[in-house]
PDB file of N, CA and C in Angstrom:
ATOM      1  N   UNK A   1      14.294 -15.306  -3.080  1.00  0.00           N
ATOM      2  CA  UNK A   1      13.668 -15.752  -1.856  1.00  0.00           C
ATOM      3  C   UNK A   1      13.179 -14.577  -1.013  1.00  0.00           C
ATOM      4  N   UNK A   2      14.190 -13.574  -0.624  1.00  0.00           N
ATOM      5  CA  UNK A   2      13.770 -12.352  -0.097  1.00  0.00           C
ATOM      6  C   UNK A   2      12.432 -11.532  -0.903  1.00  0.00           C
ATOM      7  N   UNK A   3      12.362 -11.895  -2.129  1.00  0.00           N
ATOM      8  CA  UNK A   3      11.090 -11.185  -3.121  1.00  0.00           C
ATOM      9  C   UNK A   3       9.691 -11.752  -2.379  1.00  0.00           C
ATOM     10  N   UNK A   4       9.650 -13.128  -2.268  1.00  0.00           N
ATOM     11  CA  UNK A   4       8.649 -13.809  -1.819  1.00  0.00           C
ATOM     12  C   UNK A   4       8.588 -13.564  -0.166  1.00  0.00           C
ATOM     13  N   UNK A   5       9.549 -13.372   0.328  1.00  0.00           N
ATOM     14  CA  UNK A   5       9.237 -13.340   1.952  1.00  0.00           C
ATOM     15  C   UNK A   5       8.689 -11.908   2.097  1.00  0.00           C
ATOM     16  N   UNK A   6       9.207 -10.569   1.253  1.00  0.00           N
ATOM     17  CA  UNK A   6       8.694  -9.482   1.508  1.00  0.00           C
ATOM     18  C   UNK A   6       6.943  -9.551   0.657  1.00  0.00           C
ATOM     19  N   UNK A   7       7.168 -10.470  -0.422  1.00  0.00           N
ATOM     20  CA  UNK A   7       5.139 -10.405  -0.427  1.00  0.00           C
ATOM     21  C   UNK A   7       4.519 -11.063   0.147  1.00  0.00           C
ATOM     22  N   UNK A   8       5.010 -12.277   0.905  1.00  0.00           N
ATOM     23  CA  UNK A   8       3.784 -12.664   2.089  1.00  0.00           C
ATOM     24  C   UNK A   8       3.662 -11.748   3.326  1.00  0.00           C
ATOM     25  N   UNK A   9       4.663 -11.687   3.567  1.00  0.00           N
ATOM     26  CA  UNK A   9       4.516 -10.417   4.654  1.00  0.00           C
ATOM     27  C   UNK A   9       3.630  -9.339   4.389  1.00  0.00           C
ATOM     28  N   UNK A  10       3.677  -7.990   3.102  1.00  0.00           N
ATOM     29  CA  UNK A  10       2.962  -7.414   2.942  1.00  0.00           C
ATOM     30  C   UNK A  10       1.547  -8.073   2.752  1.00  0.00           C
ATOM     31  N   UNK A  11       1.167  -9.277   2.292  1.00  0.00           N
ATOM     32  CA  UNK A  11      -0.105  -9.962   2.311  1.00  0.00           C
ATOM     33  C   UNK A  11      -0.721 -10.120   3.914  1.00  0.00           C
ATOM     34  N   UNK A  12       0.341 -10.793   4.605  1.00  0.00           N
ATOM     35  CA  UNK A  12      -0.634 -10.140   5.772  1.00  0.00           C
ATOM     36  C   UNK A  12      -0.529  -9.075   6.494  1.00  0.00           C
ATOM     37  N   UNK A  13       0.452  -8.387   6.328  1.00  0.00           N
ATOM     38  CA  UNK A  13       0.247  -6.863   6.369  1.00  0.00           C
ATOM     39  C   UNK A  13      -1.008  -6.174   6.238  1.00  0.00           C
ATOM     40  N   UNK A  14      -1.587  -6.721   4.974  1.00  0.00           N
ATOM     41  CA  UNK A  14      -2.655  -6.132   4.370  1.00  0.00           C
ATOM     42  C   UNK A  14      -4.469  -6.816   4.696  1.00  0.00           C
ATOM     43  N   UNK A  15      -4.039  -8.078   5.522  1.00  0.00           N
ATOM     44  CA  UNK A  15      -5.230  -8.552   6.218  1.00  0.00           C
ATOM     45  C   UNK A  15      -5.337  -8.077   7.697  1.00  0.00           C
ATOM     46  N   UNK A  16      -3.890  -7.381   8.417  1.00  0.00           N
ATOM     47  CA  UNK A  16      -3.993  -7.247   9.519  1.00  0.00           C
ATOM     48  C   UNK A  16      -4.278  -6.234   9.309  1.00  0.00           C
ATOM     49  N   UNK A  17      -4.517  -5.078   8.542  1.00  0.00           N
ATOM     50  CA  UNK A  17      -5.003  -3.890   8.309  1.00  0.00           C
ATOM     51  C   UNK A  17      -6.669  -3.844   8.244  1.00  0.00           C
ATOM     52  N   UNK A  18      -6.686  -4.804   7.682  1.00  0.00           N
ATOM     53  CA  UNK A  18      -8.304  -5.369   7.094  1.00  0.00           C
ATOM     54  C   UNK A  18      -8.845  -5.383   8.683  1.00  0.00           C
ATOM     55  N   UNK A  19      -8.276  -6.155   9.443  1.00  0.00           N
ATOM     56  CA  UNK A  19      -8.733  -7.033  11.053  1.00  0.00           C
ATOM     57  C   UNK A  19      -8.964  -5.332  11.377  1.00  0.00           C
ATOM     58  N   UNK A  20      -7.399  -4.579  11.643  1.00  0.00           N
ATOM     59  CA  UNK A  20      -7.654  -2.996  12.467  1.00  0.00           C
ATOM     60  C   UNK A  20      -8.540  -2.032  12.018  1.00  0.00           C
ATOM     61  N   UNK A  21      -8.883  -1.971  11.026  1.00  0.00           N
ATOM     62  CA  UNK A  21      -9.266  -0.996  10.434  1.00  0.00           C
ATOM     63  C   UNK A  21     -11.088  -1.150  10.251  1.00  0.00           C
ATOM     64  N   UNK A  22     -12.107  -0.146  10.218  1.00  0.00           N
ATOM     65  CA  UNK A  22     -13.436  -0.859   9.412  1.00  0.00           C
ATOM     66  C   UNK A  22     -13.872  -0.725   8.245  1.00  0.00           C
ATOM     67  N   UNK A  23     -12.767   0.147   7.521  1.00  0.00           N
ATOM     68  CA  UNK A  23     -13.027   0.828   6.234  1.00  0.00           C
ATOM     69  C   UNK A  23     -12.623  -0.136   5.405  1.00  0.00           C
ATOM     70  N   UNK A  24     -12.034  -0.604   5.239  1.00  0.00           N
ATOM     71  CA  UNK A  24     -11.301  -1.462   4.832  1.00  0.00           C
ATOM     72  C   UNK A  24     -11.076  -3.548   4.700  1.00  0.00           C
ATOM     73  N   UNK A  25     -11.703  -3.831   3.775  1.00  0.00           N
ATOM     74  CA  UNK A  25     -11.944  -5.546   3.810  1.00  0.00           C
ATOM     75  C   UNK A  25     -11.685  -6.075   2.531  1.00  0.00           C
ATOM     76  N   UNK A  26     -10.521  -7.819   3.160  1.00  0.00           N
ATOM     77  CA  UNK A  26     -10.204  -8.423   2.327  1.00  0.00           C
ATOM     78  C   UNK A  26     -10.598  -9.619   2.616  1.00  0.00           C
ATOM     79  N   UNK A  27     -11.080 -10.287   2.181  1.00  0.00           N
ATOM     80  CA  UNK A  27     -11.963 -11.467   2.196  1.00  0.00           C
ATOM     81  C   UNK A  27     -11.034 -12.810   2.423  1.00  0.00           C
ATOM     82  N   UNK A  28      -9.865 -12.813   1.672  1.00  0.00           N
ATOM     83  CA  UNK A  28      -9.144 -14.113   1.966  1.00  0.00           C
ATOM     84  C   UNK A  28      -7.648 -13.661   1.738  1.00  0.00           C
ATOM     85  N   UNK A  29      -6.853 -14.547   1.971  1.00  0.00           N
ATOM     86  CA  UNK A  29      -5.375 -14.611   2.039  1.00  0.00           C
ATOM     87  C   UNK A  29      -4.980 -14.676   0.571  1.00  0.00           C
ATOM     88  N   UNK A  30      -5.781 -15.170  -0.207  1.00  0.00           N
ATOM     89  CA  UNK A  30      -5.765 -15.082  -1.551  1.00  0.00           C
ATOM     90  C   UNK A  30      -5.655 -13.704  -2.650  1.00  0.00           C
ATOM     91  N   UNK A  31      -6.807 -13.092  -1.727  1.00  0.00           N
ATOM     92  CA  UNK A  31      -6.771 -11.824  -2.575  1.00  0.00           C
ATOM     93  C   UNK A  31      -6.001 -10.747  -1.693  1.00  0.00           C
ATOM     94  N   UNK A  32      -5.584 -10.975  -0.607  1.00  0.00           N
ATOM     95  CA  UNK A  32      -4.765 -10.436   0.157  1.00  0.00           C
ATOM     96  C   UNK A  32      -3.062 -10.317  -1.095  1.00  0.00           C
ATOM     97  N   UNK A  33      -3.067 -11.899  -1.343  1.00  0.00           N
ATOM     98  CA  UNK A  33      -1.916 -11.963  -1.834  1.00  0.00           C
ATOM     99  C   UNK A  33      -1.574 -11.194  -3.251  1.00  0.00           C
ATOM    100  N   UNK A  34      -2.617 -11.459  -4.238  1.00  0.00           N
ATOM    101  CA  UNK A  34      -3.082 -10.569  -5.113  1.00  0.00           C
ATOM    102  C   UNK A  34      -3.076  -8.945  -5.250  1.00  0.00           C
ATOM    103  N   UNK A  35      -3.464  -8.238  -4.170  1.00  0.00           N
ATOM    104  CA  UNK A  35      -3.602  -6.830  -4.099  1.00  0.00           C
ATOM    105  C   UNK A  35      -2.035  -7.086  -3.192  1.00  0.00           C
ATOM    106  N   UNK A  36      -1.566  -7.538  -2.499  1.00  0.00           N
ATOM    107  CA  UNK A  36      -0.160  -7.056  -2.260  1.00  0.00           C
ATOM    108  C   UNK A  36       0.930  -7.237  -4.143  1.00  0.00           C
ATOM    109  N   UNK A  37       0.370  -7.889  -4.208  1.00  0.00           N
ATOM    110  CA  UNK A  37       1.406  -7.990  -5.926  1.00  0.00           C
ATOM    111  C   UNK A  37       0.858  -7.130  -6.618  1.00  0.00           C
ATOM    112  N   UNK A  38      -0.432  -6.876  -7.164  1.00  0.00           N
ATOM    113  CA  UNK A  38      -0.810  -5.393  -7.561  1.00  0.00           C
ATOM    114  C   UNK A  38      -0.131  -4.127  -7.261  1.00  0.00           C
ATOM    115  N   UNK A  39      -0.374  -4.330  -5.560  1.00  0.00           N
ATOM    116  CA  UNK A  39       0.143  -3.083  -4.924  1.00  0.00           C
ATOM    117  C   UNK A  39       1.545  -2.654  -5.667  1.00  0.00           C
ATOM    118  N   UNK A  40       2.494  -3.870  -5.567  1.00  0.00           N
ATOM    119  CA  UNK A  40       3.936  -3.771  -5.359  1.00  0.00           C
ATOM    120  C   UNK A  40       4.314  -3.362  -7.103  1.00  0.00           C
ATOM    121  N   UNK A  41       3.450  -3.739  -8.269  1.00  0.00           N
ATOM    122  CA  UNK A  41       3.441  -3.404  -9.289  1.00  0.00           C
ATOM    123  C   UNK A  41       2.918  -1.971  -9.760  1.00  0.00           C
ATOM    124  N   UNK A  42       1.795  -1.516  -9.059  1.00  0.00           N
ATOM    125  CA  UNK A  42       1.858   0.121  -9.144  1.00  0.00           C
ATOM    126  C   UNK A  42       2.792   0.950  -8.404  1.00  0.00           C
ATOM    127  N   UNK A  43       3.107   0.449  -7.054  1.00  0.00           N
ATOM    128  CA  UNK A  43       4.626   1.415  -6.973  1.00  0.00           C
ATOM    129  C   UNK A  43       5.664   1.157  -7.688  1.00  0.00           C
ATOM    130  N   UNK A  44       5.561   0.180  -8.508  1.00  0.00           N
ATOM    131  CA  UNK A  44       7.114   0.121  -8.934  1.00  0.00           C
ATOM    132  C   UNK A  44       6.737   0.966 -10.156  1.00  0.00           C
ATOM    133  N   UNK A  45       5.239   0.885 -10.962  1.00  0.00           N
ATOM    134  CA  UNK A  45       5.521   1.672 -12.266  1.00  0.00           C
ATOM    135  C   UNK A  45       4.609   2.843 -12.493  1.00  0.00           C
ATOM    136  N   UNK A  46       3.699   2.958 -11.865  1.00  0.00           N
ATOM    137  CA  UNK A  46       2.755   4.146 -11.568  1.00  0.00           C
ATOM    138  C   UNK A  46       3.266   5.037 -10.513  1.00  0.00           C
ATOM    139  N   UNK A  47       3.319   4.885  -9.630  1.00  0.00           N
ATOM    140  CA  UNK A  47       3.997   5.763  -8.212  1.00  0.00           C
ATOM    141  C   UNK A  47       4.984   7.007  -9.503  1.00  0.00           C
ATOM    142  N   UNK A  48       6.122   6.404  -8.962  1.00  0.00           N
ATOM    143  CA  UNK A  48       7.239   7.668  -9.658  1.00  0.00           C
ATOM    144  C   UNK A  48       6.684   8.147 -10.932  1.00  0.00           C
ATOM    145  N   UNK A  49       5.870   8.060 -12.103  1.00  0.00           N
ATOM    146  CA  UNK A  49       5.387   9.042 -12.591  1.00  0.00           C
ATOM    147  C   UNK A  49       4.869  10.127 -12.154  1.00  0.00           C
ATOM    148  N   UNK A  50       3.680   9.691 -11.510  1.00  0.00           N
ATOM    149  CA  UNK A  50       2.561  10.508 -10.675  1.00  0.00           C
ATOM    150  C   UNK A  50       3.539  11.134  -9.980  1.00  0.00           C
ATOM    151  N   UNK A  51       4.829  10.557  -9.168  1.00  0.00           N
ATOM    152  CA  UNK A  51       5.461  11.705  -8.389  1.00  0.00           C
ATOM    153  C   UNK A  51       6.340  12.863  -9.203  1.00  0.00           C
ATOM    154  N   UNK A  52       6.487  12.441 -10.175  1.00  0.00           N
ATOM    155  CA  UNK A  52       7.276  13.304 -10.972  1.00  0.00           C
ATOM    156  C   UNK A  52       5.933  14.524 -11.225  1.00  0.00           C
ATOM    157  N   UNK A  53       5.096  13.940 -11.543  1.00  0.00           N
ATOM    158  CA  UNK A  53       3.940  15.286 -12.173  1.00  0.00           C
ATOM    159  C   UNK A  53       3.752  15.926 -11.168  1.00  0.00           C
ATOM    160  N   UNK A  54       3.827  15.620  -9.951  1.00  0.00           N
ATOM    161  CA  UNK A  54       2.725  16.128  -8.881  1.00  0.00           C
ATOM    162  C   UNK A  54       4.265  16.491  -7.711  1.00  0.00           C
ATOM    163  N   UNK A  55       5.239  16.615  -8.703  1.00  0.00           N
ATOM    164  CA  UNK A  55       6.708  17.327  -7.973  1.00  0.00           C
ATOM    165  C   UNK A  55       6.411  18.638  -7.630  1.00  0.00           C
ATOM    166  N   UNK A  56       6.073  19.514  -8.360  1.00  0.00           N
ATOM    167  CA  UNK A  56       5.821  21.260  -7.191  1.00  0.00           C
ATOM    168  C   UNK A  56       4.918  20.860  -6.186  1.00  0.00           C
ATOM    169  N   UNK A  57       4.453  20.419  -6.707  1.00  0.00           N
ATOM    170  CA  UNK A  57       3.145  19.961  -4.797  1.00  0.00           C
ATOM    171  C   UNK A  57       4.145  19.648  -3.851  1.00  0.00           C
ATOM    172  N   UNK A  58       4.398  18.498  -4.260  1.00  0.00           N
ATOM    173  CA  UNK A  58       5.519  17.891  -3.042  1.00  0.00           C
ATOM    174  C   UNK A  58       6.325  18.532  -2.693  1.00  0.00           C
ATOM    175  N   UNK A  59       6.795  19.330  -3.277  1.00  0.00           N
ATOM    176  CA  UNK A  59       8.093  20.523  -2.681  1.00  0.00           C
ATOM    177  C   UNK A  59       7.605  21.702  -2.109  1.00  0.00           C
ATOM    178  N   UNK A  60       5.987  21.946  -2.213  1.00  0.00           N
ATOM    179  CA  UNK A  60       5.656  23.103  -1.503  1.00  0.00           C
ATOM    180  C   UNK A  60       5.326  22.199   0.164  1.00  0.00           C
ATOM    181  N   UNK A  61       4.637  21.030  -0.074  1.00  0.00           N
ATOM    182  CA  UNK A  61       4.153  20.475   1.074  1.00  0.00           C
ATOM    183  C   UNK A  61       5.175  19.599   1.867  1.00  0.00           C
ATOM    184  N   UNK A  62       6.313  19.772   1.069  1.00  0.00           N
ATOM    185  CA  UNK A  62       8.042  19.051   1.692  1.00  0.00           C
ATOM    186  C   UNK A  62       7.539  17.710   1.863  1.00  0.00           C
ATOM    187  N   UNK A  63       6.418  17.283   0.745  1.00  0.00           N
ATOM    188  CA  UNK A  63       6.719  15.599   0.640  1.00  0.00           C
ATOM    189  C   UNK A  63       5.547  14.862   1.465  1.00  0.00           C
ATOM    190  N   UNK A  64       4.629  15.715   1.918  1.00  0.00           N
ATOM    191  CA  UNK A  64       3.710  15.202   2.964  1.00  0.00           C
ATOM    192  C   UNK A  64       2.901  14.735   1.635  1.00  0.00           C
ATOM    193  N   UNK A  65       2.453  15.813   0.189  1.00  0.00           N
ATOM    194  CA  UNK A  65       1.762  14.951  -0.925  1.00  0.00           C
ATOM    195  C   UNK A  65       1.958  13.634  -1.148  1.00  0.00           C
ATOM    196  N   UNK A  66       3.108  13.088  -0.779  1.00  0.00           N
ATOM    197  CA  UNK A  66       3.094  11.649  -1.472  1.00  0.00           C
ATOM    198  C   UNK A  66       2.539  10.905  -0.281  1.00  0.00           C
ATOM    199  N   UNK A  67       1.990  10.849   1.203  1.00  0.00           N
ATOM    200  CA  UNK A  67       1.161  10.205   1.160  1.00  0.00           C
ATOM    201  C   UNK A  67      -0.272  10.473   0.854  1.00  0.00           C
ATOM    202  N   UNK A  68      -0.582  11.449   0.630  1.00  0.00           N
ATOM    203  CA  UNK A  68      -1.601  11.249  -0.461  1.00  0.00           C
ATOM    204  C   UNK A  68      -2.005  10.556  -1.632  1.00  0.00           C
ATOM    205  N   UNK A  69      -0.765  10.204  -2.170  1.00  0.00           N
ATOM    206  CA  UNK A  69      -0.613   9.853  -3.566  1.00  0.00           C
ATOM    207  C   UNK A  69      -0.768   8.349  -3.051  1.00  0.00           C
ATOM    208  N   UNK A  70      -0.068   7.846  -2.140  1.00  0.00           N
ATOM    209  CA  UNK A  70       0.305   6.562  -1.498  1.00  0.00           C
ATOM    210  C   UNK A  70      -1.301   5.653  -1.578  1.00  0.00           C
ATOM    211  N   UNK A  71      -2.064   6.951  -0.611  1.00  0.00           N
ATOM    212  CA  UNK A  71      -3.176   6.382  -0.349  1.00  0.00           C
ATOM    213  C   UNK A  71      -4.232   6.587  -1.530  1.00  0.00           C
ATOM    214  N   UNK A  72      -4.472   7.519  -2.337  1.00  0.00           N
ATOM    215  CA  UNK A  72      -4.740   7.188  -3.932  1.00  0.00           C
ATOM    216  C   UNK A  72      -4.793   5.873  -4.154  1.00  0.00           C
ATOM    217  N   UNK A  73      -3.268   5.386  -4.093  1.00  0.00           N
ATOM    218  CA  UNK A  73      -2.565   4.401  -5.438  1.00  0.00           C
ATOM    219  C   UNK A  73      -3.321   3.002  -4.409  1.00  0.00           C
ATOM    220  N   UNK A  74      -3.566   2.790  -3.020  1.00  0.00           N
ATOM    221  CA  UNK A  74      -4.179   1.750  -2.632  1.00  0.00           C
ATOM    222  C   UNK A  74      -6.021   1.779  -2.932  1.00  0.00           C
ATOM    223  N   UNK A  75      -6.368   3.070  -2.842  1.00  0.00           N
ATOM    224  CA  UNK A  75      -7.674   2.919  -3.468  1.00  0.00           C
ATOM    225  C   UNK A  75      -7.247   2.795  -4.411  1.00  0.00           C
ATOM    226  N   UNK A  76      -7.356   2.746  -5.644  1.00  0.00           N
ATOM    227  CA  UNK A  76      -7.313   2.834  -7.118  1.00  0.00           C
ATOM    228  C   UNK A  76      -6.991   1.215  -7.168  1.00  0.00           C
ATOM    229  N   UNK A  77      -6.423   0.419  -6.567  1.00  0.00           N
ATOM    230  CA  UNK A  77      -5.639  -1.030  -6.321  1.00  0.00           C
ATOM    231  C   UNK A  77      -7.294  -1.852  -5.957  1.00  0.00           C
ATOM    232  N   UNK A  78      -8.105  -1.163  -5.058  1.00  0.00           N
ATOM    233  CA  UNK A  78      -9.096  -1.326  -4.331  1.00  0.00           C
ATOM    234  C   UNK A  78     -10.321  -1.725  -4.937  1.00  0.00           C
ATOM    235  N   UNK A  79     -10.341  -0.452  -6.276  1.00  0.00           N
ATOM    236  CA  UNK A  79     -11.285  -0.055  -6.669  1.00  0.00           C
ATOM    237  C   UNK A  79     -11.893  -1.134  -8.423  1.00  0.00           C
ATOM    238  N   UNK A  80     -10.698  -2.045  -8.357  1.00  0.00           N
ATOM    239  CA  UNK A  80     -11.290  -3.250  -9.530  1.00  0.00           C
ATOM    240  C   UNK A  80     -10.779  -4.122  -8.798  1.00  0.00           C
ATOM    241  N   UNK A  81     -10.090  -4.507  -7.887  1.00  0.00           N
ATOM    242  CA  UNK A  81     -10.129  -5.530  -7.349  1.00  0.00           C
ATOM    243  C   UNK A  81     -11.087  -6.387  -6.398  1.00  0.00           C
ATOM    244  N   UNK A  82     -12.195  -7.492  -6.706  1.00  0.00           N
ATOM    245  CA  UNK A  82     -12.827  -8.034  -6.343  1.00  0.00           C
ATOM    246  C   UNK A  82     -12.330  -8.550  -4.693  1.00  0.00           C
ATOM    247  N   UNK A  83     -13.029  -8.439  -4.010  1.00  0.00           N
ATOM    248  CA  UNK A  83     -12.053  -8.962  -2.695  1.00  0.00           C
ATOM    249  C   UNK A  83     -11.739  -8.339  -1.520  1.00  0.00           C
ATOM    250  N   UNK A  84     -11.217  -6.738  -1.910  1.00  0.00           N
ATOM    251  CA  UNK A  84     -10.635  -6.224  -1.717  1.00  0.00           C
ATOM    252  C   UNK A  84     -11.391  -4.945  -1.678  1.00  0.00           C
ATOM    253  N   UNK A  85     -12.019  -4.342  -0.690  1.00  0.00           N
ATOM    254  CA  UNK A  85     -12.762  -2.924  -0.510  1.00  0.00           C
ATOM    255  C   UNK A  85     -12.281  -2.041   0.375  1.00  0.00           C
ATOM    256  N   UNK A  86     -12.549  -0.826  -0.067  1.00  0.00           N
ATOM    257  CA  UNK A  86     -11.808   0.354   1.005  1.00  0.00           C
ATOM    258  C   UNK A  86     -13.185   1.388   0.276  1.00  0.00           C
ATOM    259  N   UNK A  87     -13.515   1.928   2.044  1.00  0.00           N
ATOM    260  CA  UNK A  87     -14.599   2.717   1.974  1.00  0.00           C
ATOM    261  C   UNK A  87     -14.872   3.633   1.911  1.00  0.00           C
ATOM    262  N   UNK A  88     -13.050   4.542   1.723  1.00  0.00           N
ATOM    263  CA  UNK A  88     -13.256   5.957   1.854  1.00  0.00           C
ATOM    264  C   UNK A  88     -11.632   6.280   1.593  1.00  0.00           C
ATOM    265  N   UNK A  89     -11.657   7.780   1.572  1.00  0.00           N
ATOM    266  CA  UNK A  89     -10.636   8.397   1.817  1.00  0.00           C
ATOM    267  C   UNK A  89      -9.636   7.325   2.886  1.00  0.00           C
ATOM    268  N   UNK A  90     -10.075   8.351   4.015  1.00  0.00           N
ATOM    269  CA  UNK A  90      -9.459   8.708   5.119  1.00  0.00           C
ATOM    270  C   UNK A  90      -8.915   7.438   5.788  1.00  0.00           C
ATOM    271  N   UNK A  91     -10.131   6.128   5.564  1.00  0.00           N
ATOM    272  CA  UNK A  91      -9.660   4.389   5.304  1.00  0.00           C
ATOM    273  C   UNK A  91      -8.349   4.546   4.636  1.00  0.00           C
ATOM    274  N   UNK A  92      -8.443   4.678   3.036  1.00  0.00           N
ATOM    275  CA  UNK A  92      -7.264   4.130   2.170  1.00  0.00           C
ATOM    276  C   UNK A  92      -5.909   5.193   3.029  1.00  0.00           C
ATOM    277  N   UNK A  93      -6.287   6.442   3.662  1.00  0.00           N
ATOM    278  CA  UNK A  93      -4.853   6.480   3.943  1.00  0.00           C
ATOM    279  C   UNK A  93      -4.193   6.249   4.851  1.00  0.00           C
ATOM    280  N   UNK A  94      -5.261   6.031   6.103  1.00  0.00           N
ATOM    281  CA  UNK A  94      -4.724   5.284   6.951  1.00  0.00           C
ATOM    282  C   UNK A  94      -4.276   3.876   7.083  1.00  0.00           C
ATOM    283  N   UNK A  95      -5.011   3.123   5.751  1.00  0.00           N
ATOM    284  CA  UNK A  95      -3.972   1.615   5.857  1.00  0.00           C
ATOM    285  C   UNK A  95      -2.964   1.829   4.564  1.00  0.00           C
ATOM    286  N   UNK A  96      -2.953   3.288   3.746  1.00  0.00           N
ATOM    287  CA  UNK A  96      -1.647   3.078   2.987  1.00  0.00           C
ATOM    288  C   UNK A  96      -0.591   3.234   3.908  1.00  0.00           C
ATOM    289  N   UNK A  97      -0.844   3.947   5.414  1.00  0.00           N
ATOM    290  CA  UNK A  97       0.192   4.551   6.136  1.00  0.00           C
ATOM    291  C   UNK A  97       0.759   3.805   7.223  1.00  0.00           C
ATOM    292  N   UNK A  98      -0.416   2.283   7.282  1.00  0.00           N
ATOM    293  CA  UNK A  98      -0.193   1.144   7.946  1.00  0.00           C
ATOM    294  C   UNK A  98       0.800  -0.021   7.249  1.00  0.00           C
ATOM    295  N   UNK A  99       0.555   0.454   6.321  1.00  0.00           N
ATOM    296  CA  UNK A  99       1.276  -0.797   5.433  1.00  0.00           C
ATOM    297  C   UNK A  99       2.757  -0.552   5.309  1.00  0.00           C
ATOM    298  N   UNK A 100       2.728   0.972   4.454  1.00  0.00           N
ATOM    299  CA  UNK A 100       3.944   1.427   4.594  1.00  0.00           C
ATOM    300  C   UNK A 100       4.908   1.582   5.231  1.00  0.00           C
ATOM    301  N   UNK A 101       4.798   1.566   6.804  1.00  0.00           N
ATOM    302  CA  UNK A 101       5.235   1.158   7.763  1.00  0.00           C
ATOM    303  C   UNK A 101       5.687   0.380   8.002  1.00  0.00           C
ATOM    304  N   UNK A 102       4.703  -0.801   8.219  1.00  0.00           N
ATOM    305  CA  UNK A 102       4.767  -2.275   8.132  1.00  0.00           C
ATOM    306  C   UNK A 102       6.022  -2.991   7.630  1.00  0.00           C
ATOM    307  N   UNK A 103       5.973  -2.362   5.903  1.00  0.00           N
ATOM    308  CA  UNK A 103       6.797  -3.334   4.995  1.00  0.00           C
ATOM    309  C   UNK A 103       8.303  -2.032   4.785  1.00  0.00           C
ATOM    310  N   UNK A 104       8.117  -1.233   5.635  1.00  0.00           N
ATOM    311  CA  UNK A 104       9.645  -0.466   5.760  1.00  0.00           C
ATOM    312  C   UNK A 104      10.409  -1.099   6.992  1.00  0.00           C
ATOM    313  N   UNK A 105       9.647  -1.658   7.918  1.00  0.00           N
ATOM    314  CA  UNK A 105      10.315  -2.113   9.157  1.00  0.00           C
ATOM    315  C   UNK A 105      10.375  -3.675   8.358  1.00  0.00           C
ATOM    316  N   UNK A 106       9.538  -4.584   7.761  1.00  0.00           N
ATOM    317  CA  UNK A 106      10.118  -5.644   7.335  1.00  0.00           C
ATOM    318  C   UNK A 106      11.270  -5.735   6.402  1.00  0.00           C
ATOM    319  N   UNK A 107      11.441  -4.785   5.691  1.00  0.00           N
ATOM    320  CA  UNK A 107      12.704  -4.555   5.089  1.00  0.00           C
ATOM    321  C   UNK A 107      13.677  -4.668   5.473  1.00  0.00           C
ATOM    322  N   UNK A 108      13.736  -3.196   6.670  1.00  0.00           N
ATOM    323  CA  UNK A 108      14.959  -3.536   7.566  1.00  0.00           C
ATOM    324  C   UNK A 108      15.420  -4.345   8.579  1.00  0.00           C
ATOM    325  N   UNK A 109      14.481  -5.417   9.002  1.00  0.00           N
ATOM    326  CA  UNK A 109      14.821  -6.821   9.254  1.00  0.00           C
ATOM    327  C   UNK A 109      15.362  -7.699   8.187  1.00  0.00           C
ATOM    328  N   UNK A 110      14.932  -7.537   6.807  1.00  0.00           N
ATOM    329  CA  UNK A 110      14.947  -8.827   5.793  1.00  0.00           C
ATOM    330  C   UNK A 110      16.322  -8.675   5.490  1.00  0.00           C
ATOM    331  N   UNK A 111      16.672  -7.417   5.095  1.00  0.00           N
ATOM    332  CA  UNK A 111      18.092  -6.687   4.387  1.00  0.00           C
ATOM    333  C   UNK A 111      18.833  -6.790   5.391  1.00  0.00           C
ATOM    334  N   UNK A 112      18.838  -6.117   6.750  1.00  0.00           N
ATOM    335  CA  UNK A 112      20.056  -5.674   7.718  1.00  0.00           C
ATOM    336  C   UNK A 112      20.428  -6.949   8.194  1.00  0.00           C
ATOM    337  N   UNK A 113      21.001  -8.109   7.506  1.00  0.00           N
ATOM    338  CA  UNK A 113      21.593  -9.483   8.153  1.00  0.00           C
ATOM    339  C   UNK A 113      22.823  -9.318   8.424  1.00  0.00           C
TER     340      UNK A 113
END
């Protein structure tokens, strides 16, 4: 149950990003829901590779690389998904850095009961 409450949340997480942002557009709640399950499937199995390769970076830059990587991994999410557009850089990292946020504070509401 908690699986499903943390992906609707990130779904509109990811339309209220769409609303703030102009770089950035998702057309419906549908594909909202879609690129949040995408999303949640490349961090779970793409992310920690890429962080493992791109480990001396991160330890020279004490970790600031991985949001880089963050915002990568939402373009790249962006970039075959119909629906779902991001217009740039500096877009994808400011709503990877919106989201991320987002669904770290919904966490610690969902979990801390």
């Amino acid at each position: 149950m908690k699986f499903i409450i943390r992906w609707l949340i990130n779904a509109l997480l990811l339309l209220l990003i769409a609303y703030l942002l102009q770089g950035i557009e998702v057309t419906s709640l549908y594909i909202a829901l879609i690129a949040a399950a995408i999303l949640g499937l490349v961090n779970a199995l793409i992310r920690p590779i890429i962080i493992l390769i791109t480990l001396p970076i991160n330890i020279i830059t004490l970790g600031l690389f991985t949001l880089v990587i963050n915002a990568l991994l939402f373009w790249f999410v962006a970039s075959f998904l119909e629906g779902f557009s991001i217009s740039g850089f500096w877009s994808a990292f400011l709503g990877s850095l919106i989201l991320s946020v987002g669904s770290w504070l919904s966490n610690k509401f969902i979990y801390n009961k």
